[in-house]
Protein backbone atom coordinates (compact mmCIF):
# COMPACT_ATOMS: atom_id res chain seq x y z
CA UNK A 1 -35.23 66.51 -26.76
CA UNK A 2 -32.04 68.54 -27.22
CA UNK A 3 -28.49 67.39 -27.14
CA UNK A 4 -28.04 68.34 -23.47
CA UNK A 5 -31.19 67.00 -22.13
CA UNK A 6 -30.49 63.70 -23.91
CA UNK A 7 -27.36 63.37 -22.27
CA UNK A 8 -28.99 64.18 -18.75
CA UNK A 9 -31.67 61.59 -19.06
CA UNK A 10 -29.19 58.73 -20.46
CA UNK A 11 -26.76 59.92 -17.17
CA UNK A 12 -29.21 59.09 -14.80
CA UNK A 13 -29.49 55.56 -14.51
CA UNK A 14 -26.25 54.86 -12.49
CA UNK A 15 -27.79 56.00 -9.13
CA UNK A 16 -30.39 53.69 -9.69
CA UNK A 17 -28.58 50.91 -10.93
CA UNK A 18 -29.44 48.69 -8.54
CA UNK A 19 -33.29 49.35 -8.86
CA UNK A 20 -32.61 48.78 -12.63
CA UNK A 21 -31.26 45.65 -11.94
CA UNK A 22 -33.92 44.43 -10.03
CA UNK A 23 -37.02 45.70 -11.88
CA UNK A 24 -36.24 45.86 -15.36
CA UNK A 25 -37.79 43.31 -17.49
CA UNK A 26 -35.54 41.15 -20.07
CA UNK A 27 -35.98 40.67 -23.68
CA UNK A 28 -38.51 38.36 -25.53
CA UNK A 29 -36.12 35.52 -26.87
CA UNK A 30 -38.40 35.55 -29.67
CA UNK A 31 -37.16 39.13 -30.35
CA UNK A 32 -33.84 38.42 -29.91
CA UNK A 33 -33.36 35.34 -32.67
CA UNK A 34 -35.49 37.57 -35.26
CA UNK A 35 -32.73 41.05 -34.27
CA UNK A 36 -29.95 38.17 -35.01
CA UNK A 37 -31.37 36.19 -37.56
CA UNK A 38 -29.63 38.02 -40.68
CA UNK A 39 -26.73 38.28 -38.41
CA UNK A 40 -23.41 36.69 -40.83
CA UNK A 41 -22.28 34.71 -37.63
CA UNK A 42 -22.40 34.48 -33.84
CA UNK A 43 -20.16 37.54 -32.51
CA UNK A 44 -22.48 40.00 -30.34
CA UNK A 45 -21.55 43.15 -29.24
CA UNK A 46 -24.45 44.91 -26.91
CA UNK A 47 -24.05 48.38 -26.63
CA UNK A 48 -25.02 50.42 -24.24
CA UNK A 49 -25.37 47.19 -21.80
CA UNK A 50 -26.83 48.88 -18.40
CA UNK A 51 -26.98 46.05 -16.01
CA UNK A 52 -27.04 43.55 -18.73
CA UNK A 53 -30.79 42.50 -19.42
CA UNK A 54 -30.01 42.13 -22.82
CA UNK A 55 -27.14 40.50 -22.24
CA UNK A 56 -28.35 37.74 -20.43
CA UNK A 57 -30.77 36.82 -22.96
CA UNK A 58 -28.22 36.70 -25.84
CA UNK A 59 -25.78 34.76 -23.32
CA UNK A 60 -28.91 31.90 -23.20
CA UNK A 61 -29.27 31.74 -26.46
CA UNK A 62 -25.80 30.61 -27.09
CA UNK A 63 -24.19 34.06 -28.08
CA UNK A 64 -21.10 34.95 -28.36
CA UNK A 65 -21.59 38.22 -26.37
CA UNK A 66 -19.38 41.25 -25.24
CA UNK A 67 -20.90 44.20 -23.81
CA UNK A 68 -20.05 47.92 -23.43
CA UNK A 69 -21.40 50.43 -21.27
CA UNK A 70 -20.58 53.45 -20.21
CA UNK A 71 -21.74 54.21 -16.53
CA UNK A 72 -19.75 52.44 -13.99
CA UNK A 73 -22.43 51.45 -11.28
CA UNK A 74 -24.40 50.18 -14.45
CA UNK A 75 -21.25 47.96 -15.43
CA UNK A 76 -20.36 47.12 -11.96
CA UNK A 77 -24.22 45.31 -11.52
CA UNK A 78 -23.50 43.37 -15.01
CA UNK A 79 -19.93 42.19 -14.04
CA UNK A 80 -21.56 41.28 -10.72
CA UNK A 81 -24.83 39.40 -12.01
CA UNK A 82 -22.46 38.22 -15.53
CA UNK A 83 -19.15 37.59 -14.23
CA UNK A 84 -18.00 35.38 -17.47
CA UNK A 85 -19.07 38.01 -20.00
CA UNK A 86 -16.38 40.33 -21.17
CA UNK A 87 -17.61 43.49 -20.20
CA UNK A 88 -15.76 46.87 -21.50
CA UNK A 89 -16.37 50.11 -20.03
CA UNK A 90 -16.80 52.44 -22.94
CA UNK A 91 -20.11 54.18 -25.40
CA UNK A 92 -21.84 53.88 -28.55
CA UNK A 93 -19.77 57.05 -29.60
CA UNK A 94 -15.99 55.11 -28.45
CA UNK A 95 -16.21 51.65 -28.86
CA UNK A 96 -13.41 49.95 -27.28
CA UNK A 97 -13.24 47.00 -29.59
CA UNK A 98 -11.41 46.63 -33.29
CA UNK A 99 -12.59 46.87 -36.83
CA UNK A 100 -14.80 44.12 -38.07
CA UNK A 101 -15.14 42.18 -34.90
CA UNK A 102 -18.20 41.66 -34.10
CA UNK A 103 -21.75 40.28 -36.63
CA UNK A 104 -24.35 41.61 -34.73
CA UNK A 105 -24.67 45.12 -32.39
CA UNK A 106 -27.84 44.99 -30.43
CA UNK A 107 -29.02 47.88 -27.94
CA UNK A 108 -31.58 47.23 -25.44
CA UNK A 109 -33.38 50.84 -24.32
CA UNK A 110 -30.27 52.45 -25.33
CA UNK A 111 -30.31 53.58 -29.16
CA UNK A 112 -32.65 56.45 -28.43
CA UNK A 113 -29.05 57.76 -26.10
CA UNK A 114 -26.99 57.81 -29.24
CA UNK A 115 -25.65 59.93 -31.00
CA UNK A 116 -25.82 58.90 -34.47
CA UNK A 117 -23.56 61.24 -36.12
CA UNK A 118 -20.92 59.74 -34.08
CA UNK A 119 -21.53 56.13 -33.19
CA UNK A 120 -23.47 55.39 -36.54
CA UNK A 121 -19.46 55.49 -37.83
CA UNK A 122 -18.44 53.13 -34.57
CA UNK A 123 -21.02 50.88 -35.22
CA UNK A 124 -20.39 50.20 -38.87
CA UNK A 125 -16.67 50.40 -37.78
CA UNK A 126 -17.07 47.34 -35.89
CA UNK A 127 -19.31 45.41 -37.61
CA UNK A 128 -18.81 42.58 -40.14
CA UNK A 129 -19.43 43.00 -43.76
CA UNK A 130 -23.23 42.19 -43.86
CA UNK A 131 -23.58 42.79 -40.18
CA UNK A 132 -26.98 44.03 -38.71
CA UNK A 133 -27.62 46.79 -36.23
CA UNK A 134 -30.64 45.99 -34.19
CA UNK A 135 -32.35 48.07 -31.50
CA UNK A 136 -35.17 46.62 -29.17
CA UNK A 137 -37.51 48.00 -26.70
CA UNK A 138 -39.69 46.53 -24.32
CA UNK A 139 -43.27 48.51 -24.61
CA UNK A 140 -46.32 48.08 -22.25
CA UNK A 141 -48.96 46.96 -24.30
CA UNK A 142 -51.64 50.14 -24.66
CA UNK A 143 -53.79 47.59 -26.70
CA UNK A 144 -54.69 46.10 -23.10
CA UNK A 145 -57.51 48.45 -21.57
CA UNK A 146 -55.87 49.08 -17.92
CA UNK A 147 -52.59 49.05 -19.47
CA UNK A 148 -53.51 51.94 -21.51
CA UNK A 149 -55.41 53.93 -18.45
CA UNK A 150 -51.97 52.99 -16.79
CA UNK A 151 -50.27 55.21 -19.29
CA UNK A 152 -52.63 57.96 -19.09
CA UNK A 153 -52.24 58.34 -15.25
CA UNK A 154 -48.31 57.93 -15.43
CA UNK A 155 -47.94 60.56 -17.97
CA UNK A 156 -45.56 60.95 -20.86
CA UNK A 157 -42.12 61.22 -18.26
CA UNK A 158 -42.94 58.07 -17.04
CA UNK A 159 -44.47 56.36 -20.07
CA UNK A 160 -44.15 57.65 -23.40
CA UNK A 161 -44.86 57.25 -27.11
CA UNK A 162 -41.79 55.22 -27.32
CA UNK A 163 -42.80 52.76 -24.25
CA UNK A 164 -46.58 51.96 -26.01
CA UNK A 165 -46.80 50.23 -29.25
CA UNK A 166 -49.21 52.78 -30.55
CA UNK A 167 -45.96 54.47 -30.85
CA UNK A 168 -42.68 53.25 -30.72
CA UNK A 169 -42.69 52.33 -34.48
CA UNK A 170 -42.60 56.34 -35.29
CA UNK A 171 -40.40 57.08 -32.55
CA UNK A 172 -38.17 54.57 -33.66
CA UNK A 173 -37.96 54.25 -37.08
CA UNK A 174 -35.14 56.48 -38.27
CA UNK A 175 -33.04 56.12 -34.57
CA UNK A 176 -30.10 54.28 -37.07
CA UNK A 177 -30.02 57.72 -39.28
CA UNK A 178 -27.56 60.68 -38.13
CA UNK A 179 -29.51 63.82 -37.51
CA UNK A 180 -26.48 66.04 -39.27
CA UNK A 181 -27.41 65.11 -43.00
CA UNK A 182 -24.08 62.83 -43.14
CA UNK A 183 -24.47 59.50 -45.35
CA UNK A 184 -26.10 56.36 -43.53
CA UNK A 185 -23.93 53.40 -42.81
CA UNK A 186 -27.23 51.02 -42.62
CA UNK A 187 -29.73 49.92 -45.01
CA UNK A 188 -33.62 50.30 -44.77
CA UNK A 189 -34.95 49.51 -41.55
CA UNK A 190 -37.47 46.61 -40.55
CA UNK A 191 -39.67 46.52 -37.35
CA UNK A 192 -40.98 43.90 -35.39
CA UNK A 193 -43.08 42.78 -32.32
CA UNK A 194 -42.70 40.22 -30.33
CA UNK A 195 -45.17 38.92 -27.52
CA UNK A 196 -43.50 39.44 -24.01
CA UNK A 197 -44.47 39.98 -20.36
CA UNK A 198 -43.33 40.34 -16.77
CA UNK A 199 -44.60 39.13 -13.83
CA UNK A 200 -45.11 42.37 -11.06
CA UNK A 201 -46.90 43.38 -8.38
CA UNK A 202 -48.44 46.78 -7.85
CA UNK A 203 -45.28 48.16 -5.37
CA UNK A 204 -42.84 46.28 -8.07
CA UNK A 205 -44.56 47.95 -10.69
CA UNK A 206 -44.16 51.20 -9.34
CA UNK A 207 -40.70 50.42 -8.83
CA UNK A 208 -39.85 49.72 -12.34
CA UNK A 209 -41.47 52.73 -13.32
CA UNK A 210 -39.08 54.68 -10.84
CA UNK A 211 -36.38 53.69 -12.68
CA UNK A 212 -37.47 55.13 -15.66
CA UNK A 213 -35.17 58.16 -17.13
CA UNK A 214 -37.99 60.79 -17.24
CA UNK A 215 -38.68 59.57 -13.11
CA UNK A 216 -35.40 60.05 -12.50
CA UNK A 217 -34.53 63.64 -13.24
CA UNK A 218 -37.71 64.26 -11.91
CA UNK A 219 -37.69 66.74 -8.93
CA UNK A 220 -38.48 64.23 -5.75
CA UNK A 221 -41.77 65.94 -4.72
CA UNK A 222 -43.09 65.79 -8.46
CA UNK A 223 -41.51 61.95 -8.43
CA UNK A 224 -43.55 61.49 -5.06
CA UNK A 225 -46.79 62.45 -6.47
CA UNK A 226 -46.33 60.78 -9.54
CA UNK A 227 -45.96 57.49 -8.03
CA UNK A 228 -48.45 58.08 -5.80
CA UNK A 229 -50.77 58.62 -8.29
CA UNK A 230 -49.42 55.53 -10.06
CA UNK A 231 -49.76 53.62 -6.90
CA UNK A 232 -52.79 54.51 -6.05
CA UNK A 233 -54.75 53.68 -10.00
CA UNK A 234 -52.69 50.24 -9.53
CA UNK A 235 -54.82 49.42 -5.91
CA UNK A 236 -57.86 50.36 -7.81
CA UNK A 237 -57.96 47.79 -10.16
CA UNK A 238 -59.19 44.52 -10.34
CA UNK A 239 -56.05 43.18 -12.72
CA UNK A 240 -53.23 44.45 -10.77
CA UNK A 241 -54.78 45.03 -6.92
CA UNK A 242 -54.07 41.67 -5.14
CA UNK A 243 -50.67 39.99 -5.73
CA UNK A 244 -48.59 39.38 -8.69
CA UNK A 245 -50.09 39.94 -12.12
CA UNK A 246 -48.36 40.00 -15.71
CA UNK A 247 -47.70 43.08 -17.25
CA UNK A 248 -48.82 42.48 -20.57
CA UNK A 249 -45.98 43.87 -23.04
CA UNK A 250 -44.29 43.42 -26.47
CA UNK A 251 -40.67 43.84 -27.55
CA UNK A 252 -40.11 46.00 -30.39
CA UNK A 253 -37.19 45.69 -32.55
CA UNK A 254 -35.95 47.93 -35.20
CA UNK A 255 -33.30 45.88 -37.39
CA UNK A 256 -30.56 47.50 -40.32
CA UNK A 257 -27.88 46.04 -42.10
CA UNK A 258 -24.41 47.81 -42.40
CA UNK A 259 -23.64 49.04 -45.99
């Protein structure tokens, strides 16, 4: 993905910020103690914050949490849903915040937006001596038969190598490097999974998907027949035809420590 269809996809999710809101799984607290655990103290900065899934689950584990983000109807649904969490309009590239301030930046979704050349600077600007960067992503588990016919019938703009744990350690992996050849700020990276799941329905299913970045710069009549088609393999199955189900999924964390 070039530089200018990277910054389409990560500009799309402020019309459907309110979708993303409501559909979007959280994080695996699980995942969340093991991005922190190296962390030097309790200071949490999550970047890139959307509508502040992440943020809630560092908020109940006792964080000390701000968050940044840069789309306003994205920020507007996390002041609104997070009222007492300082929450700063600004990007991984211009962090609003001052040197050394913060032990721990986590990113929910978002690292695969950055732009490492830039923010991998930002980031180790604002982190503590011995702070850690951490990314996480919540994948649908491909190990789980229908999940995996699920991804076949969705197709890669809907769910991707990234989104599957048969992939997202590859696609992830060197996400904390720049892509210019400049030095690294962070040290070797370590990956983790961590059990997770959410509990859907086929229509609330297809509405997460929707809300998807690849869905969303879809053109509507290829969107309509995706989901469709997506709709219509969810009705067929046994697992995920009659009421709620869980999705079985993982969250996958790639963790670095500034240098």
């Amino acid at each position: 993905m070039d530089r200018n269809e990277r910054l389409l996809h990560a500009s799309s999710f402020g019309a459907a910020a309110g979708a993303y809101a409501a559909h979007r799984p959280d994080y695996a607290q699980t995942a969340v103690r093991w991005a922190l655990e190296p962390a030097p103290g309790p200071r949490v900065l999550d970047l890139g914050a959307g509508t502040g899934k992440l943020t809630a689950t560092l908020v109940a584990l006792g964080a000390e949490v701000i968050a940044v983000e840069p789309d306003p109807g994205m920020l507007t649904e996390l002041r609104r849903s997070l009222p007492d969490v300082r929450a700063l309009s600004g990007s991984a590239e211009a962090i609003p915040l001052p040197d050394a301030c913060v032990d721990a930046v986590l990113a929910g979704n978002a690292m695969h937006w950055f732009d490492m050349a830039v923010a991998g600077p930002e980031i180790a600007r604002v982190l503590a001596p011995g702070g850690i960067l951490a990314g996480l992503w919540n994948l649908m588990d491909d190990q789980v038969e229908w999940v995996a016919g699920l991804a076949r019938v969705s197709g890669s703009a809907a769910i991707g190598p990234r989104d599957t744990p048969t992939g997202w350690r590859a696609e992830t992996a060197d996400l904390h490097l720049p892509k210019t050849g400049a030095a690294a700020r962070f040290g070797s990276p370590e990956q983790a999974e961590f059990p997770h799941g959410q509990r859907r329905t086929a229509d609330s299913l297809v509405a997460t998907i929707a809300t998807r970045a690849g869905m969303l710069v879809m053109p509507e009549h290829e969107q309509h027949v995706t989901l469709g088609r997506i709709r219509a393999f969810l009705t067929d199955r046994p697992e995920t035809a009659r009421g709620e189900f869980t999705l079985p999924m993982l969250t996958g964390v790639l963790r670095v420590r500034r240098l």
